[in-house]
N, C-alpha and C. Protein backbone atom coordinates (compact mmCIF):
# COMPACT_ATOMS: atom_id res chain seq x y z
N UNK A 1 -20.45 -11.63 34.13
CA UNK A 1 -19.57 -10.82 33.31
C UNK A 1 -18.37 -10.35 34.12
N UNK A 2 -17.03 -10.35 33.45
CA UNK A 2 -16.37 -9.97 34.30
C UNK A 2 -15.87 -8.62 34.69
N UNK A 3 -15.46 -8.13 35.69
CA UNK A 3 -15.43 -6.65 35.83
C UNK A 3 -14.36 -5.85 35.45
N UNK A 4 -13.83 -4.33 34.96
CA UNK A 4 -13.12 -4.64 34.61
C UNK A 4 -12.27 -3.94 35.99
N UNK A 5 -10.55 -3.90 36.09
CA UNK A 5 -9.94 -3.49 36.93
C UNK A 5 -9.58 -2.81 36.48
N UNK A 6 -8.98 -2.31 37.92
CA UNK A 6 -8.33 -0.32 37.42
C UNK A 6 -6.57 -0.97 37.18
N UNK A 7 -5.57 -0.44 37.02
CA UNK A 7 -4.31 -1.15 36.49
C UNK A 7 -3.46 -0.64 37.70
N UNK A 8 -3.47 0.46 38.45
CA UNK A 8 -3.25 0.34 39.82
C UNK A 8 -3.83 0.10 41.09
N UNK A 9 -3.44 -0.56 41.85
CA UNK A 9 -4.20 -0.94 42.92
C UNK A 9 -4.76 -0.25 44.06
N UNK A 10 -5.52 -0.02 44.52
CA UNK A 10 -6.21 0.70 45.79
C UNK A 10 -6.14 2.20 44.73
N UNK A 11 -6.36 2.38 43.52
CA UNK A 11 -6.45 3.43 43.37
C UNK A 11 -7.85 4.62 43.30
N UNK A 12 -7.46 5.86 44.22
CA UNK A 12 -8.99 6.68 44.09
C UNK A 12 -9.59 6.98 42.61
N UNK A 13 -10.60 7.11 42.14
CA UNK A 13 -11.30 7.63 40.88
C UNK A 13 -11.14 8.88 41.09
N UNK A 14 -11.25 9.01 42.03
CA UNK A 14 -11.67 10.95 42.06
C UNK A 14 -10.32 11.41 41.70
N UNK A 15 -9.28 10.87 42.02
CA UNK A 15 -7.82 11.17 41.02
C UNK A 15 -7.37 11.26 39.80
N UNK A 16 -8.52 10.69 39.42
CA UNK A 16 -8.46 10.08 37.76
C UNK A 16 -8.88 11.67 37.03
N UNK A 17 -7.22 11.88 36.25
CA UNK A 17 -7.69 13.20 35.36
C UNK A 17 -8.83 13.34 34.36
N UNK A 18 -9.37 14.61 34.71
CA UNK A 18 -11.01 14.33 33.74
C UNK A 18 -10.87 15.60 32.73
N UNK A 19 -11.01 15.44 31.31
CA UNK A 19 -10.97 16.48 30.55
C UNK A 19 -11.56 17.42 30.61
N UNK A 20 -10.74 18.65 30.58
CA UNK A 20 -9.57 18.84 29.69
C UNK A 20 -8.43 19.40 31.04
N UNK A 21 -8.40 18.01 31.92
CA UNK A 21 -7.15 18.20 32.69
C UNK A 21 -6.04 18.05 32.24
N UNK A 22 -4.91 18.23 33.06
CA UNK A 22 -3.29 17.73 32.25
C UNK A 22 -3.58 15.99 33.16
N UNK A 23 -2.86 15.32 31.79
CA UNK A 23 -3.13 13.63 31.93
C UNK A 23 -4.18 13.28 31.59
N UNK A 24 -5.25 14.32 31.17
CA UNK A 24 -6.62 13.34 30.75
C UNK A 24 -6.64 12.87 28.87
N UNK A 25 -7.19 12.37 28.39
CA UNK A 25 -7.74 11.68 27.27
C UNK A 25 -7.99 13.28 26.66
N UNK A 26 -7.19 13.49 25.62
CA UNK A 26 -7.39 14.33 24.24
C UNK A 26 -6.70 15.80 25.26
N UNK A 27 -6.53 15.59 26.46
CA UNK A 27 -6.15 16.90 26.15
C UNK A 27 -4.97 17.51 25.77
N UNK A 28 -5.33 19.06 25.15
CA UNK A 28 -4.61 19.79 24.18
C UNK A 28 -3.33 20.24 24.98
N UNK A 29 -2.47 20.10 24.09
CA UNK A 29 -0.91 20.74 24.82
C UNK A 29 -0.30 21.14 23.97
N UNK A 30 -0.81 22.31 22.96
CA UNK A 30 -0.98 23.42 22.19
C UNK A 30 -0.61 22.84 20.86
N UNK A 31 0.59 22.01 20.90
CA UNK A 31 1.39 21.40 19.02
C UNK A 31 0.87 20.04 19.21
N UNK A 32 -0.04 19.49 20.30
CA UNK A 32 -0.18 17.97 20.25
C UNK A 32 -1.41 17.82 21.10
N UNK A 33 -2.15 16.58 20.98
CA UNK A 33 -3.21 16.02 21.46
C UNK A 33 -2.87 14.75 22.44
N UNK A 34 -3.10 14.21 24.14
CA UNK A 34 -2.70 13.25 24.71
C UNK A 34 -3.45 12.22 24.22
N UNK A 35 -3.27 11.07 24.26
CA UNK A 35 -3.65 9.60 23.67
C UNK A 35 -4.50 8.86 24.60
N UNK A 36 -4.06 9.15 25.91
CA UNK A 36 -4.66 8.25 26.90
C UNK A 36 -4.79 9.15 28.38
N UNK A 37 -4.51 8.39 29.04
CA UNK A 37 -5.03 8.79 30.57
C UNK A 37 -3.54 8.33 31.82
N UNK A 38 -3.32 9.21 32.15
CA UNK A 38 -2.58 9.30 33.71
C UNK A 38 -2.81 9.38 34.51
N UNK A 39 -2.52 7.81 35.27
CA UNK A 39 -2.01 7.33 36.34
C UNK A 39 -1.44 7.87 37.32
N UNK A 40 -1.44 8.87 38.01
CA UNK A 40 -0.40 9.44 38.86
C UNK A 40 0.11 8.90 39.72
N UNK A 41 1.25 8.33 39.81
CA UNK A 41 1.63 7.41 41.04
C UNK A 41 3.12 7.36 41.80
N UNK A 42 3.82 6.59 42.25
CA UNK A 42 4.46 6.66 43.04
C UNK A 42 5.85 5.99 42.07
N UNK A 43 7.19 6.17 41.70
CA UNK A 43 7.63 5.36 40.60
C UNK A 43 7.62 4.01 41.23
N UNK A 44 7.82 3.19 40.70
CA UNK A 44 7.79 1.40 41.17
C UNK A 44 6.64 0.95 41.42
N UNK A 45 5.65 1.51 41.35
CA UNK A 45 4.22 0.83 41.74
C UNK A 45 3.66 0.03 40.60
N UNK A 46 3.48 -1.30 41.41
CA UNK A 46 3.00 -2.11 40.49
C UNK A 46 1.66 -1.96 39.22
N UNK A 47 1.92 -1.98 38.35
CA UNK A 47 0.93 -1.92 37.60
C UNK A 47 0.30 -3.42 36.67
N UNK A 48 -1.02 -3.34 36.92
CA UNK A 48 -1.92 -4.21 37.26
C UNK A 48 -2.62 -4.82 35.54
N UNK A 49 -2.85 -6.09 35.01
CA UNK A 49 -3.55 -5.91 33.89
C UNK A 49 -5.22 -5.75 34.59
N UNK A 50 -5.63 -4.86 33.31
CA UNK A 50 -7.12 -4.53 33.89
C UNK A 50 -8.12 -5.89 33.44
N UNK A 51 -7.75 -6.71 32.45
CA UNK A 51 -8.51 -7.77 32.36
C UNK A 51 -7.53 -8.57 31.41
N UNK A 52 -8.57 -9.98 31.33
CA UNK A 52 -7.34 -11.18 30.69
C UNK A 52 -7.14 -10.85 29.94
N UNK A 53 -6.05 -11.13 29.24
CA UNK A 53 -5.33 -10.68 27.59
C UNK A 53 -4.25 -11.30 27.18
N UNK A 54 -4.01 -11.30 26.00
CA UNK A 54 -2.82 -11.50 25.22
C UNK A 54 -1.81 -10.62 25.09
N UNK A 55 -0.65 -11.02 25.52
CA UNK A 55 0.85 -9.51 24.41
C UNK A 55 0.69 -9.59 23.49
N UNK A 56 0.39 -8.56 22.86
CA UNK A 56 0.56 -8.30 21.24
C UNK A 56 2.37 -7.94 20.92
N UNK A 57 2.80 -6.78 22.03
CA UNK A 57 3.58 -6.40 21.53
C UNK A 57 4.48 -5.90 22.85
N UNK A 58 5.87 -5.41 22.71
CA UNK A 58 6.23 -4.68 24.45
C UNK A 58 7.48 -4.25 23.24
N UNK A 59 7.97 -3.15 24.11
CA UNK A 59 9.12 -1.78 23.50
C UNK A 59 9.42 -0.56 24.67
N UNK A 60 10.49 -0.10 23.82
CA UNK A 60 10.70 0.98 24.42
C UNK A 60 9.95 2.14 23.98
N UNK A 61 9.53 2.67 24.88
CA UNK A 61 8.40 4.32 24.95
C UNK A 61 9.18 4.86 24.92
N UNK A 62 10.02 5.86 25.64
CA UNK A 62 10.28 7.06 25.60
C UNK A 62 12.22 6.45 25.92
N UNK A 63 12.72 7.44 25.61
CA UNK A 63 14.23 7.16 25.62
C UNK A 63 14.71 8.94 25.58
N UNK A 64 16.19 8.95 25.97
CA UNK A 64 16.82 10.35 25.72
C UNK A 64 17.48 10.23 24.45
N UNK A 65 17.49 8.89 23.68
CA UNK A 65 17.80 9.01 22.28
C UNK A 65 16.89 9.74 21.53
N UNK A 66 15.47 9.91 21.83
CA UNK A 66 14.49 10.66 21.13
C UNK A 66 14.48 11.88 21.89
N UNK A 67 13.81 12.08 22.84
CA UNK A 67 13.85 13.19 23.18
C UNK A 67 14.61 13.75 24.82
N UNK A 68 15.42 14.17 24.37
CA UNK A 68 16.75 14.61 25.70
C UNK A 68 16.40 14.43 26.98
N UNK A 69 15.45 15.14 27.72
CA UNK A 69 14.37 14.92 28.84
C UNK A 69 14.24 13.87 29.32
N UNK A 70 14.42 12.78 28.23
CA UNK A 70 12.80 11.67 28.96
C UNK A 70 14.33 10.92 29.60
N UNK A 71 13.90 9.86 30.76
CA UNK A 71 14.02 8.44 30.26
C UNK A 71 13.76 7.14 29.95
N UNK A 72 14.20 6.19 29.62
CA UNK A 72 13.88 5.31 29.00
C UNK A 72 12.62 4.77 29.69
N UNK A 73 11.52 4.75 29.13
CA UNK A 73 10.35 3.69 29.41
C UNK A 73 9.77 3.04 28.55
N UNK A 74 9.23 1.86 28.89
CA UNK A 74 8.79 0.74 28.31
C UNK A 74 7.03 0.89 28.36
N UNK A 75 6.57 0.28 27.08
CA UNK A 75 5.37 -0.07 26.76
C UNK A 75 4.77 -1.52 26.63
N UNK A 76 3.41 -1.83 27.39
CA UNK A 76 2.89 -3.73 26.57
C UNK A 76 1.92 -3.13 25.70
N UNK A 77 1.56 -3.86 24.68
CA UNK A 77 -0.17 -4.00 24.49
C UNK A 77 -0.72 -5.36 24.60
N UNK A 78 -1.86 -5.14 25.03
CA UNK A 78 -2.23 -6.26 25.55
C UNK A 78 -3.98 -6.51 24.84
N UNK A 79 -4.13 -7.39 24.21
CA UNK A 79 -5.75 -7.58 23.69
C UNK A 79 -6.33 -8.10 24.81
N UNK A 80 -7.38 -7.25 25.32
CA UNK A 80 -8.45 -7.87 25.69
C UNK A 80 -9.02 -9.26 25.35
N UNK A 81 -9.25 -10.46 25.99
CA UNK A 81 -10.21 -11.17 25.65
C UNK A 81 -11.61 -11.35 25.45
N UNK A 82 -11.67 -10.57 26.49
CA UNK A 82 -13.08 -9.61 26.70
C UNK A 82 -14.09 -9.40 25.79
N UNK A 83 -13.79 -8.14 25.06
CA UNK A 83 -13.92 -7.55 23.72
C UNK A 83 -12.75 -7.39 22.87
N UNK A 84 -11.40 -7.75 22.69
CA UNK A 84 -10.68 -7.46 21.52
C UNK A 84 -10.20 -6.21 21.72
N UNK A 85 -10.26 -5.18 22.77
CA UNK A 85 -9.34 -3.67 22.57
C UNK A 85 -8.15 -4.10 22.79
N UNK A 86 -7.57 -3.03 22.37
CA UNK A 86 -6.24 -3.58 22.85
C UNK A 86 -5.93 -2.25 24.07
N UNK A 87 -5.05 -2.42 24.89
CA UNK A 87 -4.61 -1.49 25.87
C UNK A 87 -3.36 -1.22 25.57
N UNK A 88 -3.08 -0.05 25.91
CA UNK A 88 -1.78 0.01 25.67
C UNK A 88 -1.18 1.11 26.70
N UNK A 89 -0.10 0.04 27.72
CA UNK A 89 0.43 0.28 29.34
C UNK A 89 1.91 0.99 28.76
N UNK A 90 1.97 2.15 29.20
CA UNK A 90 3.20 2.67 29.11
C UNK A 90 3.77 3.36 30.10
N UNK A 91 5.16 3.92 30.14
CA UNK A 91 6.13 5.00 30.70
C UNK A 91 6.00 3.95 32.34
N UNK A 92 6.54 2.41 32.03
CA UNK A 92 6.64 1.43 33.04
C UNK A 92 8.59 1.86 32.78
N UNK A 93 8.83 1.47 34.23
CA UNK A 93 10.34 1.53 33.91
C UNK A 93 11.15 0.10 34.29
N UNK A 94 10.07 -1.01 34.42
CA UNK A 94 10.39 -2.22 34.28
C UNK A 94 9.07 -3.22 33.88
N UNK A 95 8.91 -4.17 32.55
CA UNK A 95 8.10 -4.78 32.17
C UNK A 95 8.17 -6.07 32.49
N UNK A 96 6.95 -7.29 32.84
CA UNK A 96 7.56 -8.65 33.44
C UNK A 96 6.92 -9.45 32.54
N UNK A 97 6.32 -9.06 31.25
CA UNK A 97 5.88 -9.73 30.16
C UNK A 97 6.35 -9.89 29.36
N UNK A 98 5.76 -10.92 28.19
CA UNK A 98 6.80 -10.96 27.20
C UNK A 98 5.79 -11.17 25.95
N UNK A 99 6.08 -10.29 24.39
CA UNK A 99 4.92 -10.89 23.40
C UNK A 99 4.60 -12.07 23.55
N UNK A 100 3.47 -12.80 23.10
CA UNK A 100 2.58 -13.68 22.80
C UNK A 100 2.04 -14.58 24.20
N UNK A 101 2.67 -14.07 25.35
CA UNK A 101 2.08 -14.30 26.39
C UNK A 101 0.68 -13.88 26.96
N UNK A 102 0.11 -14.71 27.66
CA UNK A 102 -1.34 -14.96 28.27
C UNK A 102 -1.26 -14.31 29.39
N UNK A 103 -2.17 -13.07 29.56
CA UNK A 103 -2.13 -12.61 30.79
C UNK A 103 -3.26 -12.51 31.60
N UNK A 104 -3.53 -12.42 33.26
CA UNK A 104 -4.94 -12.99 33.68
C UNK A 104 -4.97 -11.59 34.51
N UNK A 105 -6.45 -10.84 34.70
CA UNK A 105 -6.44 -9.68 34.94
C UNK A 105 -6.21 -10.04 36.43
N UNK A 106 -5.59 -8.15 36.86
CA UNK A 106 -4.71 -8.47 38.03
C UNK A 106 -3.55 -8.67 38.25
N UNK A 107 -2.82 -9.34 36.84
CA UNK A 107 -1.58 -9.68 37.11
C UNK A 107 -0.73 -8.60 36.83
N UNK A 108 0.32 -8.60 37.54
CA UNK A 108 1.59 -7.63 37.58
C UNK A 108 2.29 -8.07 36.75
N UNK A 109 1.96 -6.53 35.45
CA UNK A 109 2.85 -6.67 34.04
C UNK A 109 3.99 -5.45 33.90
N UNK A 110 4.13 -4.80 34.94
CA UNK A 110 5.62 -4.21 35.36
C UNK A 110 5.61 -3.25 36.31
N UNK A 111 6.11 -1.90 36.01
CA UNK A 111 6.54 -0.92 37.74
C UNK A 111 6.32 0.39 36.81
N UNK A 112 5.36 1.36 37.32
CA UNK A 112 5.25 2.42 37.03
C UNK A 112 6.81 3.42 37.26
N UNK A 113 6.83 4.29 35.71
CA UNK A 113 8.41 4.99 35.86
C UNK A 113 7.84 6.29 35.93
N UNK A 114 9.70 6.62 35.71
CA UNK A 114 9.49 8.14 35.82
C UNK A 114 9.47 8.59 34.66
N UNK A 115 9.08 9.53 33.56
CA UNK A 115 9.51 9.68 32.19
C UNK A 115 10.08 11.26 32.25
N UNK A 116 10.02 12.07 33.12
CA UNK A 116 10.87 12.74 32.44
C UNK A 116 11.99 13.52 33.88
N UNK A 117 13.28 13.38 33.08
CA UNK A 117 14.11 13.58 33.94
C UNK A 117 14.39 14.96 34.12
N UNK A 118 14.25 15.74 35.08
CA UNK A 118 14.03 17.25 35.47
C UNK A 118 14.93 17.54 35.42
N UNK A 119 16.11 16.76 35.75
CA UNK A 119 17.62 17.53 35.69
C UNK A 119 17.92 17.83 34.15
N UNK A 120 17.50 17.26 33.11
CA UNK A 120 17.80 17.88 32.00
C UNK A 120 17.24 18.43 31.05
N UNK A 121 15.68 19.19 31.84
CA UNK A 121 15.34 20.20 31.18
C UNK A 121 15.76 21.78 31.66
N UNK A 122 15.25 22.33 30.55
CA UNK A 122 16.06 23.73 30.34
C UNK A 122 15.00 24.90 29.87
N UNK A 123 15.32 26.44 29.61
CA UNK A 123 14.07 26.86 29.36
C UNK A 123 13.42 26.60 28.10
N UNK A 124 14.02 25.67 27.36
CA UNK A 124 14.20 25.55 25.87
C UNK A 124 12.76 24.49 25.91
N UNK A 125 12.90 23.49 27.25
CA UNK A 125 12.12 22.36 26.90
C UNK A 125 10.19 23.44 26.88
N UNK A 126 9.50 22.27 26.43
CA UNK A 126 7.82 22.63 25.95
C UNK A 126 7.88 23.04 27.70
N UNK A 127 6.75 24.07 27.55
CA UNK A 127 6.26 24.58 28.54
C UNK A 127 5.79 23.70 29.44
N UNK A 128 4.53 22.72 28.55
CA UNK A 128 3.66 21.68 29.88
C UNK A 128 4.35 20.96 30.43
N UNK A 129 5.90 20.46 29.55
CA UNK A 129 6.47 19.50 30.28
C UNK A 129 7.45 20.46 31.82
N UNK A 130 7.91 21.73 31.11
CA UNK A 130 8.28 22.29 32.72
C UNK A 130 7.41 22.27 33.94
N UNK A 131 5.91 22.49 33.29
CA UNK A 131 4.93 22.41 34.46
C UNK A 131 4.66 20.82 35.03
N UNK A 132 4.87 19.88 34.29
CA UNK A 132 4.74 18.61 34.75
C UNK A 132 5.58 18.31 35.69
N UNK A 133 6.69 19.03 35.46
CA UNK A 133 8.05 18.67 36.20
C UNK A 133 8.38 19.50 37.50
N UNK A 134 7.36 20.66 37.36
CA UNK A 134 7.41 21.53 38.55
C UNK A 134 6.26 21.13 39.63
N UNK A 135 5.22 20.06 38.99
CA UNK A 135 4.24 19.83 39.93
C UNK A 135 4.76 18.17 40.24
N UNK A 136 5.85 18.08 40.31
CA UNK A 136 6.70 16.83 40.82
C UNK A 136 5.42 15.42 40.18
N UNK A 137 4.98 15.63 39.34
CA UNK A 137 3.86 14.54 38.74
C UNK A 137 4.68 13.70 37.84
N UNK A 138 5.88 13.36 37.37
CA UNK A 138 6.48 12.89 36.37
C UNK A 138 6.50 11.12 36.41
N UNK A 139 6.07 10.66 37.39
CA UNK A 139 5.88 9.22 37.54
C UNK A 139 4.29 8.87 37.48
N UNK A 140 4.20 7.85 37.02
CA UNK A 140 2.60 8.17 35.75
C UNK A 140 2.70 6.30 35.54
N UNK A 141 1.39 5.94 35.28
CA UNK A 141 1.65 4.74 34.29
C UNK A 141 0.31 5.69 33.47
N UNK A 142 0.95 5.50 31.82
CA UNK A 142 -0.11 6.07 30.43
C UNK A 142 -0.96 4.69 30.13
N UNK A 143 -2.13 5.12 29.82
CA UNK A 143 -2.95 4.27 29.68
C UNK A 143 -3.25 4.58 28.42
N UNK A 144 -3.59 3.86 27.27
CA UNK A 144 -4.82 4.04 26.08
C UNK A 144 -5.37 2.87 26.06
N UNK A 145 -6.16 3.22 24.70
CA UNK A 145 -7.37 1.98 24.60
C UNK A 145 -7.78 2.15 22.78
N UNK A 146 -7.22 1.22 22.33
CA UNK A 146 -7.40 0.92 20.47
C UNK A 146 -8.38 0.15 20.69
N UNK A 147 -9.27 0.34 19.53
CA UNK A 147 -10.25 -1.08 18.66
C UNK A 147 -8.99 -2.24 17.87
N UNK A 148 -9.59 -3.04 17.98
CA UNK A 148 -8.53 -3.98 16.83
C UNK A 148 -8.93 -3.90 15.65
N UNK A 149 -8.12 -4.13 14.63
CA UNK A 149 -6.79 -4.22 15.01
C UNK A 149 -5.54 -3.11 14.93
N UNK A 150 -5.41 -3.77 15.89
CA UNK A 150 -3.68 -2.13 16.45
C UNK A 150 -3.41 -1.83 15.50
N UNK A 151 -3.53 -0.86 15.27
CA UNK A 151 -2.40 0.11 13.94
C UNK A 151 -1.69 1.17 15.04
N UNK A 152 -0.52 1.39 14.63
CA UNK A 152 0.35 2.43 15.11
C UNK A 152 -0.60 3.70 14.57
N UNK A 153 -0.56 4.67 15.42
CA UNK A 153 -0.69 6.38 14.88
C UNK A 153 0.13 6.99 14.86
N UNK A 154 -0.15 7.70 13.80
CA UNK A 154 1.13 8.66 13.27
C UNK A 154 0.69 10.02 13.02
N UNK A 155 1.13 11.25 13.18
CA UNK A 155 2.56 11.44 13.94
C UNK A 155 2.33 11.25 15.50
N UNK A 156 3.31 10.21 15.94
CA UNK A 156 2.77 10.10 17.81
C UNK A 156 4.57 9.96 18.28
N UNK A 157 4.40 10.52 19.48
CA UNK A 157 5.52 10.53 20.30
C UNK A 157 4.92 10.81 21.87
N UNK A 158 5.83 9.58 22.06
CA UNK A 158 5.76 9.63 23.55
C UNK A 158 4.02 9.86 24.32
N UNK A 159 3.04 9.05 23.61
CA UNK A 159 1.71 8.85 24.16
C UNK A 159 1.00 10.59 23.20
N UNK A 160 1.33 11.14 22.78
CA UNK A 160 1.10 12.80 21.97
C UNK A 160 0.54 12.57 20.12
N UNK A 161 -0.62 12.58 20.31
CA UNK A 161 -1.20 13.01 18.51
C UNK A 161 -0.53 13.87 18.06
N UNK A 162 0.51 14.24 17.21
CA UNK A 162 0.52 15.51 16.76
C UNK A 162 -0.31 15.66 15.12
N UNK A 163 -1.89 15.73 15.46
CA UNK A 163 -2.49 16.08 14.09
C UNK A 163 -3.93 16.85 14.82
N UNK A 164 -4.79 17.27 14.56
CA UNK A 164 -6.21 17.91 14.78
C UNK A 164 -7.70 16.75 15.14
N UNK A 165 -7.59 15.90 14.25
CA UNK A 165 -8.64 14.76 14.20
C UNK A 165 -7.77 13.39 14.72
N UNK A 166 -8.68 13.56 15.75
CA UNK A 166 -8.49 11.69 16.76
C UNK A 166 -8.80 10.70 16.11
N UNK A 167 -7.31 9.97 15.82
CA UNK A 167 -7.30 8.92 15.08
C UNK A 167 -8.78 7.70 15.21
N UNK A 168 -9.47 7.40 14.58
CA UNK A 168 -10.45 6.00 14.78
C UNK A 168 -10.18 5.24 15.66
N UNK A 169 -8.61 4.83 15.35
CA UNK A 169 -9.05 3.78 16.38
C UNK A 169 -8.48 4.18 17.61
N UNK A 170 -8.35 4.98 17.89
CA UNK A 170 -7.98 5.77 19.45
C UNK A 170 -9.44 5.95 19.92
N UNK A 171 -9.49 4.80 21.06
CA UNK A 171 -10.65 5.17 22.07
C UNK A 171 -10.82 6.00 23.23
N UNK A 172 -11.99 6.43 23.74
CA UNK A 172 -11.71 7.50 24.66
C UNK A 172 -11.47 6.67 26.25
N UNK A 173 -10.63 6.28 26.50
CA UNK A 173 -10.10 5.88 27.89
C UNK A 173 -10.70 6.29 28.98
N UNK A 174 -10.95 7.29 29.01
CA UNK A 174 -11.47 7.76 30.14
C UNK A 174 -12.98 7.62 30.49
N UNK A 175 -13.86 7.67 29.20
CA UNK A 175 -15.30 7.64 29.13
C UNK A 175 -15.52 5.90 29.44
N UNK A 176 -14.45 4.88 28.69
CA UNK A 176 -14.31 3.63 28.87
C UNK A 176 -14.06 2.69 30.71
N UNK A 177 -13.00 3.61 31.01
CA UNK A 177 -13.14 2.94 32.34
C UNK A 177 -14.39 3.80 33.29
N UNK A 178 -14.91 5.08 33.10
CA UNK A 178 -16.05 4.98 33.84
C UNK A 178 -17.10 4.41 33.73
N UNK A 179 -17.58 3.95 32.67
CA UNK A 179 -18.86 3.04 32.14
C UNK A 179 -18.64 1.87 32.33
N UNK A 180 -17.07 1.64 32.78
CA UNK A 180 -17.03 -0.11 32.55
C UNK A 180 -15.97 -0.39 34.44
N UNK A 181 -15.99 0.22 34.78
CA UNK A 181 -15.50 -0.02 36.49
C UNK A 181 -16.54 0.00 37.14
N UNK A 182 -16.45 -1.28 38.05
CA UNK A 182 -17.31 -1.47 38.87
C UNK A 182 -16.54 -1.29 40.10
């Protein structure tokens, strides 16, 4: 069977945010719920597919056309061959995939970014994001994990539920790569 990989390389577990940390899976950030799991990393660090897959899809994540703060980062999803989840790699600030491409785990599918730019928040911006930005953590690759097939969730911005009940097919990421990393 094959194992699965972590999406950055040489990375510690014991780093890996565990709920109800900031960056972990569901946690609360008072008007919204997080989607997935953070990566904390270095910006440009390669990020890794965790097993073989298909592009479903690649875009822009976050932009200052949406929200003033951010900048622009890019998202893949990628189906598992595995089992069929789909993953979904974001807040990369360069992607080297392309839809309907075959990808083999391991491979370098772009460069962990920065998403939010500190110089243009203000006291106006959300609180967690001042604290994100004050604990110099703003370079991240976001991780989630859907059942197929992908449906978008709504209302979502920038990796954030904004509703009470966790969408179905939003899996818990975090419970997923500890049961399934070897």
């Amino acid at each position: 069977m094959q194992e699965l990989m972590l999406p950055i390389e040489n990375f510690d577990l014991t780093f890996l945010p565990c709920f109800p940390e900031k960056g972990s899976f569901w946690e609360s950030r008072g008007d919204r719920f997080h989607c997935g799991i953070d990566f904390y990393c270095e910006e440009g660090t390669p990020v890794l597919s965790c097993e073989d897959g298909y592009v479903l899809e690649t875009g822009i994540f976050t932009s200052p056309n949406l929200i003033y703060y951010w900048n622009i980062t890019y998202f893949v999803l990628i189906q598992s061959l595995r089992n069929g989840y789909i993953f979904k790699y974001a807040e990369m600030k360069t992607i080297f995939v392309s839809k309907h491409q075959q990808i083999k785990q391991g491979q370098i599918i772009g460069l962990a970014g920065k998403v939010i730019n500190s110089n243009k928040l203000s006291i106006f911006s959300p609180l967690y994001i001042q604290k994100i930005a004050a604990s110099n953590n703003c370079s991240m690759l976001h991780l989630e994990l859907h059942q197929s097939p992908y449906k978008e969730i709504r209302p979502y911005l920038g990796g954030n539920y904004f509703g009470l009940d966790k969408p179905n097919s939003l899996l818990n990421i975090e419970k997923f790569l500890i049961e399934n990393y070897k």
